[in-house]
Protein backbone atom coordinates (compact mmCIF):
# COMPACT_ATOMS: atom_id res chain seq x y z
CA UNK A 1 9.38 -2.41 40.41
CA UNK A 2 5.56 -3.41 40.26
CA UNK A 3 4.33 -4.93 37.02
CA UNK A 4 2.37 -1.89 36.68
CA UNK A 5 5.99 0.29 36.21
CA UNK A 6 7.02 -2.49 34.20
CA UNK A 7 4.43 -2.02 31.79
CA UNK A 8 4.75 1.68 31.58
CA UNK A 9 8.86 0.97 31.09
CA UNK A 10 8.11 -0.94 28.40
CA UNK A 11 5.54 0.59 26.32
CA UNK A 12 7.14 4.07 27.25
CA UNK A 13 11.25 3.30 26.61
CA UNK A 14 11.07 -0.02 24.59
CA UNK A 15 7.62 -0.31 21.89
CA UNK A 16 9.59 2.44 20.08
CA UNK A 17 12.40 0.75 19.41
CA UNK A 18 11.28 -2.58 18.22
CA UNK A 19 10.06 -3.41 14.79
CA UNK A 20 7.77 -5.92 13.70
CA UNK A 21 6.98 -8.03 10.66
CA UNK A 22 3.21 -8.77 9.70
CA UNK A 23 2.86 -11.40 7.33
CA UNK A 24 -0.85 -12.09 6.12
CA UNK A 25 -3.92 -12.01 4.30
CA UNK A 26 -4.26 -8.18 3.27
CA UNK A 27 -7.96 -7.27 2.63
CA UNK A 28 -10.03 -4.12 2.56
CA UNK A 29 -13.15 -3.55 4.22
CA UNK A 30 -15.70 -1.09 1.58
CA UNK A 31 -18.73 0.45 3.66
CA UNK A 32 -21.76 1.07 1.68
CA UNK A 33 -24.04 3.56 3.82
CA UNK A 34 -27.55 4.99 3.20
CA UNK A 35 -31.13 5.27 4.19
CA UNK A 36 -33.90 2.66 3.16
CA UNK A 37 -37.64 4.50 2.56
CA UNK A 38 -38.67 1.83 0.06
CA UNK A 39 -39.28 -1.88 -1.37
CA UNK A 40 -37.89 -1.74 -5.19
CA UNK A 41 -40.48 -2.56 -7.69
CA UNK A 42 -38.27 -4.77 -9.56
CA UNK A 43 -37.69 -7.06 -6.62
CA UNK A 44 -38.83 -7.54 -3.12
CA UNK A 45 -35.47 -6.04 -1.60
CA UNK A 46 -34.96 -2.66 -0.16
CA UNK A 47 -33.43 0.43 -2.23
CA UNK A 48 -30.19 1.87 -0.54
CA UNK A 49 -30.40 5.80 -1.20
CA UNK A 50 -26.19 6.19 -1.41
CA UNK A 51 -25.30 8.72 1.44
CA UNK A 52 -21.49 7.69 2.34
CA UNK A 53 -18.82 5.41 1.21
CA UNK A 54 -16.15 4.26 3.52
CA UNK A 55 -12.75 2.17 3.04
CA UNK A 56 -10.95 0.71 5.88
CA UNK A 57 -7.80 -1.54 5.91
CA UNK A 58 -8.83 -4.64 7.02
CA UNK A 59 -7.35 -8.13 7.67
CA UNK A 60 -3.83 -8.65 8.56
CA UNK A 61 -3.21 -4.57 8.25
CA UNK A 62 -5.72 -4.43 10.73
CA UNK A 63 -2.53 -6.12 13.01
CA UNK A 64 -0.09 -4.03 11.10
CA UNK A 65 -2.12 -0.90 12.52
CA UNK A 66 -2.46 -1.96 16.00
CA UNK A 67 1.38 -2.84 16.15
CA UNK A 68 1.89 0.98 14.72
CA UNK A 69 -0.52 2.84 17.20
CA UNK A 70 1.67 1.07 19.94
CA UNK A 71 4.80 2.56 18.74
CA UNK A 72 6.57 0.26 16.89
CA UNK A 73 7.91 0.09 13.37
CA UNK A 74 6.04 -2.00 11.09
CA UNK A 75 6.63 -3.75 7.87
CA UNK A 76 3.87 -5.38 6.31
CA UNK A 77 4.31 -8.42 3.95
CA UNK A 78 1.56 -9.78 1.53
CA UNK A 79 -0.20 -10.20 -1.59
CA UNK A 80 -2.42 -7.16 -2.82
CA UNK A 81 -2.84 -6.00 -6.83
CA UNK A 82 -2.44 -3.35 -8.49
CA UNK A 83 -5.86 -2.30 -8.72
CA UNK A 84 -7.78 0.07 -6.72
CA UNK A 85 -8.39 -1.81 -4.00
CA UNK A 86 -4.91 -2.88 -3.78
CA UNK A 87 -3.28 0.76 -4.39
CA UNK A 88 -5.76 2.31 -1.66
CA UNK A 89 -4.27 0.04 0.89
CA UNK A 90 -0.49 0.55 -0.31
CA UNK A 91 -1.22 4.24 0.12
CA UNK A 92 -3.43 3.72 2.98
CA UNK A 93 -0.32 1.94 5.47
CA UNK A 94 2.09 3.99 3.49
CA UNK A 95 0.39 7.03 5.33
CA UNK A 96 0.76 5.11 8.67
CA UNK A 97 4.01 4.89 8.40
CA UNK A 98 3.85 1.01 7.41
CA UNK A 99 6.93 -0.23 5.25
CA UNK A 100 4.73 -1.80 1.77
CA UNK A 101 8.00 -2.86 0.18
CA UNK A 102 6.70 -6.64 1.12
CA UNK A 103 3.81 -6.31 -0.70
CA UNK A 104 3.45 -8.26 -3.98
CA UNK A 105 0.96 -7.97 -6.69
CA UNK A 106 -0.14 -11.65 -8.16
CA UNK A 107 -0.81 -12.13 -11.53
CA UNK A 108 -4.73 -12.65 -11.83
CA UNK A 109 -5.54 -12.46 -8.39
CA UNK A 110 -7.57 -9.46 -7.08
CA UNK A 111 -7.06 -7.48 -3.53
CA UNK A 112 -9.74 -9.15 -1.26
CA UNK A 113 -12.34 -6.75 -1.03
CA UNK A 114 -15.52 -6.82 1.09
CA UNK A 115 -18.18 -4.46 0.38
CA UNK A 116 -21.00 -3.77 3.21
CA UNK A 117 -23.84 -2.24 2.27
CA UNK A 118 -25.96 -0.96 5.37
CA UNK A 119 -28.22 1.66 6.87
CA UNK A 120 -29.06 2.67 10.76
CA UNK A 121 -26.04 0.42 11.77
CA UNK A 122 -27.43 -2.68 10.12
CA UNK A 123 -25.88 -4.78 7.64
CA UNK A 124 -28.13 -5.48 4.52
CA UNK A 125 -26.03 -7.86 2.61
CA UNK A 126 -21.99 -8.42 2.39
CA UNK A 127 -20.54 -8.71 -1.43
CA UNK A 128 -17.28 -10.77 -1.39
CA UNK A 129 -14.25 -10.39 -4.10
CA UNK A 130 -11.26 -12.54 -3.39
CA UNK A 131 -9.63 -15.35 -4.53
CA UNK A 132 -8.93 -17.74 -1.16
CA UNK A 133 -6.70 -20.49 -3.31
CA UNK A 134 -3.14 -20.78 -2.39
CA UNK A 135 -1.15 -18.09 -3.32
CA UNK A 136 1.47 -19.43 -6.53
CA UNK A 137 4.95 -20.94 -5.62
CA UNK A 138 6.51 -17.83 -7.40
CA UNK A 139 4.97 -14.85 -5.00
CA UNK A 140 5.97 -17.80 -1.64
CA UNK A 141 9.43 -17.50 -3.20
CA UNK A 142 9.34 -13.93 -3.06
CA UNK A 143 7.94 -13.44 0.62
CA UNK A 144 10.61 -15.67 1.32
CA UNK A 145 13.35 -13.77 -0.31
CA UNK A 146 12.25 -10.45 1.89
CA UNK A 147 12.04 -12.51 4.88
CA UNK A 148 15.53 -13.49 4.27
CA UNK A 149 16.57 -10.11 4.05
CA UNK A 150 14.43 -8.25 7.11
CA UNK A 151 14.42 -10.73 9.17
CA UNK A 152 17.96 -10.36 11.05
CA UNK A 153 16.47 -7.20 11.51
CA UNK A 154 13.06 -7.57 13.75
CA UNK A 155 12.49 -8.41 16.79
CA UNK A 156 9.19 -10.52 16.16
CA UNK A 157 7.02 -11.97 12.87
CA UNK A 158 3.31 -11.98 13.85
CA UNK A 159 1.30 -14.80 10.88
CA UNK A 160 -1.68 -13.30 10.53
CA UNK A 161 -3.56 -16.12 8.55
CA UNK A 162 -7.49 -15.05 7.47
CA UNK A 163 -7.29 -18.20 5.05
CA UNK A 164 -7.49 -15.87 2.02
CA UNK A 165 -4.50 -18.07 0.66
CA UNK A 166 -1.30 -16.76 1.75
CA UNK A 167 -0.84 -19.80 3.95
CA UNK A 168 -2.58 -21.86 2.04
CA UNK A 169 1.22 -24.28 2.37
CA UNK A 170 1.93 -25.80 4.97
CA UNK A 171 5.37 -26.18 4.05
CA UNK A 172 5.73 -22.63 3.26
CA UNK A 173 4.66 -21.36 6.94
CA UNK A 174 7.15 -24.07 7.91
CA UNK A 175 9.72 -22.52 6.19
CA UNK A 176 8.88 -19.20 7.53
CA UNK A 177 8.93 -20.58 11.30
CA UNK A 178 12.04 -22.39 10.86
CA UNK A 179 14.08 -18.86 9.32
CA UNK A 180 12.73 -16.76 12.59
CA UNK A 181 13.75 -19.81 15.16
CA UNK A 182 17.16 -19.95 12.96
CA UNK A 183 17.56 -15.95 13.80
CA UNK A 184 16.16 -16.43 17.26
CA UNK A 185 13.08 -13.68 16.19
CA UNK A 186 9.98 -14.30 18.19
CA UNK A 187 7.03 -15.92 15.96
CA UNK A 188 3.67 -15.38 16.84
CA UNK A 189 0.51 -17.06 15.06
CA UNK A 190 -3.33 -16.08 14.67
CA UNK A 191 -4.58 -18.25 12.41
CA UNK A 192 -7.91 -19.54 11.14
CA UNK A 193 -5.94 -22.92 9.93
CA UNK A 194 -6.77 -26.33 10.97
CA UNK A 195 -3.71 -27.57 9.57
CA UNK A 196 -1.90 -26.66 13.07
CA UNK A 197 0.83 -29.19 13.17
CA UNK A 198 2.77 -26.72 10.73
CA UNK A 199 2.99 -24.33 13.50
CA UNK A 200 5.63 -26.64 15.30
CA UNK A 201 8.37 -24.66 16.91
CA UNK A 202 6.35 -20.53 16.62
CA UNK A 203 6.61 -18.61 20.11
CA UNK A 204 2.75 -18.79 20.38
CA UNK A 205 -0.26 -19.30 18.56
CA UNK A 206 -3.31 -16.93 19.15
CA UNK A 207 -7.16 -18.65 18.47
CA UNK A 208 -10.08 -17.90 19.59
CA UNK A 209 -12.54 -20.07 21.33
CA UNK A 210 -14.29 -20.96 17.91
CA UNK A 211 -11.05 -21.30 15.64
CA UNK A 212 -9.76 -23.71 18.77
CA UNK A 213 -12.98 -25.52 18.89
CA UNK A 214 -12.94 -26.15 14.73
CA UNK A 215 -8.94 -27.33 14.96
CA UNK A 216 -9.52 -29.86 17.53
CA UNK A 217 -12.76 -31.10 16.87
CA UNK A 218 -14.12 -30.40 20.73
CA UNK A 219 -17.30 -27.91 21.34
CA UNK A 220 -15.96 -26.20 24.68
CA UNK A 221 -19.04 -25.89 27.09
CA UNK A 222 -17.43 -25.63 30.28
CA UNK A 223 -13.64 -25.47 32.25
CA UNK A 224 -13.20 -28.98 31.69
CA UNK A 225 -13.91 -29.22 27.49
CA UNK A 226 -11.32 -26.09 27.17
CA UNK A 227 -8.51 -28.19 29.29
CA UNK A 228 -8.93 -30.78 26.44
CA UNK A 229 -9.38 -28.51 23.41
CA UNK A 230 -6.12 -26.44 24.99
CA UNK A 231 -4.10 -29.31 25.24
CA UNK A 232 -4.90 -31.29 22.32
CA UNK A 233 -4.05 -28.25 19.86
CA UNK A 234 -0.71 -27.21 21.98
CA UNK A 235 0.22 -31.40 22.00
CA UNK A 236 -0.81 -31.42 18.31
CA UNK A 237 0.99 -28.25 17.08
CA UNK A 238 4.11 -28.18 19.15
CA UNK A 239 4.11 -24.75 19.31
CA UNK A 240 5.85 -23.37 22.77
CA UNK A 241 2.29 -21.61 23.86
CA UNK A 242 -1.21 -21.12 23.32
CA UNK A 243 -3.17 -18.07 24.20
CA UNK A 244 -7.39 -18.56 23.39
CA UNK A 245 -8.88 -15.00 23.30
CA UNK A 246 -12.32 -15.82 24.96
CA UNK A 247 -14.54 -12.68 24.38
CA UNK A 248 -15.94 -11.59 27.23
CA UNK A 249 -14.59 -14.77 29.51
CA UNK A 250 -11.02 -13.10 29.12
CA UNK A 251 -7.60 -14.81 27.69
CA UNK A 252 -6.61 -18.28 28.66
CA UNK A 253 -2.45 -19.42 28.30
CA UNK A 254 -1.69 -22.72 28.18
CA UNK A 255 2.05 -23.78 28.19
CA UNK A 256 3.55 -27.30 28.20
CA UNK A 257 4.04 -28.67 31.62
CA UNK A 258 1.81 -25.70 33.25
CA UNK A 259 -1.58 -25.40 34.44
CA UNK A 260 -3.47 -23.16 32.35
CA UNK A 261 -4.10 -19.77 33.68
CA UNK A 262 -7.08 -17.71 33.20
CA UNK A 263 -6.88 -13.83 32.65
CA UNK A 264 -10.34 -12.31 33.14
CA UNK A 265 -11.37 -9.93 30.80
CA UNK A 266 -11.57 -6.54 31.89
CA UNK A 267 -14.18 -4.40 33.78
CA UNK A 268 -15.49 -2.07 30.79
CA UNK A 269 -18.74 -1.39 29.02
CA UNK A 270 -18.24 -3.56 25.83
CA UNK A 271 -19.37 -1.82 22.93
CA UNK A 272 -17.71 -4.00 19.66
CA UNK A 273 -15.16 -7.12 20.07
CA UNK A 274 -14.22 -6.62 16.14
CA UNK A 275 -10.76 -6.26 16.31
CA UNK A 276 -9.86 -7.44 19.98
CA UNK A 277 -8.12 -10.53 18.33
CA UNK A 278 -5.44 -8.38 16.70
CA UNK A 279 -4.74 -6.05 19.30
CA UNK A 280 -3.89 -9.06 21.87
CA UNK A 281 -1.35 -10.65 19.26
CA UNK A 282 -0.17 -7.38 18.20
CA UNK A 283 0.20 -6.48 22.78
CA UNK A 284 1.55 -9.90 23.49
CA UNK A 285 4.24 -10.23 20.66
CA UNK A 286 5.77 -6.33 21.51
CA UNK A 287 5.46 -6.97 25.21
CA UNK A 288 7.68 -10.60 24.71
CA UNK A 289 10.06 -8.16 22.55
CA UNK A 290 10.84 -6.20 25.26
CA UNK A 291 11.29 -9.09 27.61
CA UNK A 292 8.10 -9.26 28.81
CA UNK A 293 7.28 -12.99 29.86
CA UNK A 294 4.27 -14.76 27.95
CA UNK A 295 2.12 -14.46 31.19
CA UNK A 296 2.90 -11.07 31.48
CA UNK A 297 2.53 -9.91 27.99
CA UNK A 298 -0.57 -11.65 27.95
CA UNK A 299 -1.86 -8.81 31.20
CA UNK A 300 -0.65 -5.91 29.09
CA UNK A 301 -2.76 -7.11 26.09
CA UNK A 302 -5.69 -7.88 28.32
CA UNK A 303 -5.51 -3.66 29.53
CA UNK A 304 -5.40 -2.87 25.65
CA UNK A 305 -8.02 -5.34 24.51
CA UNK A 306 -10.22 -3.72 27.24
CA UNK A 307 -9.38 -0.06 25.40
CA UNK A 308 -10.08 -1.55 21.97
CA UNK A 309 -13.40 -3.24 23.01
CA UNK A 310 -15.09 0.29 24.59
CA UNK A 311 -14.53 1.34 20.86
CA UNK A 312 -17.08 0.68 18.04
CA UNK A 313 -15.78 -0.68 14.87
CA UNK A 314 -12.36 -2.70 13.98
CA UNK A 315 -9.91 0.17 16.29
CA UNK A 316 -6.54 -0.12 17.22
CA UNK A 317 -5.30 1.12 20.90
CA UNK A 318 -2.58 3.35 20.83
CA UNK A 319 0.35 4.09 23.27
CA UNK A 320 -1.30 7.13 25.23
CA UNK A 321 -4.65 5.25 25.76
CA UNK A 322 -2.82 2.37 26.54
CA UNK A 323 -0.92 4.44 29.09
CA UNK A 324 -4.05 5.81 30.82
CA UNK A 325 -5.78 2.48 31.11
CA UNK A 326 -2.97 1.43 33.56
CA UNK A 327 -3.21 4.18 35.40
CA UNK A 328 -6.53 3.87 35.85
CA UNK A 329 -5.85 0.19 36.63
CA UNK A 330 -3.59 1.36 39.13
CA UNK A 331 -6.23 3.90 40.76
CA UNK A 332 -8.94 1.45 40.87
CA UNK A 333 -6.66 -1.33 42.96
């Protein structure tokens, strides 16, 4: 069987029967959209004339999406209110067919929420409400608690850490590595974190070339600086792989004991990368669930990246398009 009828096997015969855990920062993304004609006379800024206002769910259910449009069953564990942010979201992955029953409101702390306001495609200004602090030892207790109960249940956790909080304890994403390695679930990281020696022990950890650059300390400028950066953060967080999304330079794995191999990116007219990142952890983690090795996973999510990036805005690939990109792949070797 070629690893093109692998693929297909897989996404075809196995993405529907796993299910997958997203832990993370929850956030939703608010789009502001109208049409600038004037300076206000108040102020030397521009006046937005309202046309459209649009809500997307953004963050870790961003992941939680991209693991659904794949074929898998989701549940999605996190901290959003009850306020109207926080409700639209519940309802919003509830429609999806995400499981929400992981989903904790915190006393005093709001649903991130980050408001665009634009016109013509352009961003005029970005209006942040979150709270980024720690989340209390009360609602770790409780994603704990779930975790104890789903977890025997899953085939992989995916940490999807936006620094909004949720991780904000080391110890607590220790103790959340240490109960999937206990029942042998696959544990896959993306996180913004430089605290990376608490993700001793996951599957794989997912940065990109900035997030790898920041944790180490090492601006990578050519082959040789991303050697160092690679190893020093896989030596440094003992996790069992690394796999540095590189934009348009492709995916690079690096694995104790290995040489690190290079995945180019593939051969597509690149319209937006937003969202790339989430649809390679989401591809890699359900292609190692169905027995997919890393290096091999790490193809499949390159194809799907590819269908993601030919998209404008924060998209998702699902099964179908995913699907006809190998076949195309397939036609064009």
């Amino acid at each position: 069987m070629s690893l093109s009828e692998a693929f297909i096997e897989k996404i075809q015969d196995g993405f529907p029967l796993k299910r997958i855990l997203v832990l993370g920062d929850l956030m939703v993304d608010e789009y502001i959209i109208g049409k600038v004609s004037r300076i206000s006379p108040e102020a030397p800024v521009p006046v937005l004339a309202f046309r459209e206002r649009r809500l997307e769910a953004g963050g870790a259910a961003n992941v939680a999406h991209n693991v659904r449009t794949l074929g898998a069953a989701v549940g999605m564990v996190g901290i959003a209110a009850d306020d109207e942010s926080g409700n639209w979201l519940r309802s919003r992955l509830g429609q999806s067919g995400i499981a929400v029953d992981g989903v904790y409101a915190e006393q005093g702390r709001p649903t991130t929420l980050k408001t665009r306001f634009a016109t013509k495609g352009q961003q005029l200004i970005r209006v942040d409400n979150e709270d980024a602090r720690c989340i209390t030892e009360e609602s770790q207790k409780k994603i704990l608690a779930y975790l104890k109960e789903a977890v025997s249940g899953c085939d992989a956790v995916i940490l999807s850490d936006y620094r909004k909080g949720l991780f904000g304890s080391a110890d607590f994403v220790r103790k959340i590595i240490g109960l999937c390695r206990r029942h042998g679930v696959i544990t896959a990281i993306d996180s913004k974190s430089r605290d990376i020696e608490a993700f001793k022990d996951a599957d794989f950890v997912k940065p990109n070339n900035l997030e790898l650059e920041a944790a180490v300390g090492i601006k990578i400028e050519d082959d040789g600086t991303l050697d160092r950066a690679g190893r020093m953060y896989l030596e440094r967080s003992q996790a069992g792989a690394l796999v540095v999304t590189r934009g348009a330079k492709g995916i690079s794995v690096f694995e104790p004991g290995k040489e690190r191999q290079d995945f180019a990116s593939r051969a597509v007219q690149v319209f937006d990368v937003t969202g790339a990142g989430d649809t390679v952890i989401s591809t890699v983690s359900l292609g190692m669930a169905c027995g997919l090795a890393l290096c091999e996973a790490v193809q499949l999510a390159n194809l799907a990246a590819s269908v993601v990036i030919a998209k404008t805005g924060t998209a998702a690939v699902t099964r179908e398009e995913l699907l006809r990109r190998i076949a195309a792949e397939g036609q064009e070797g």
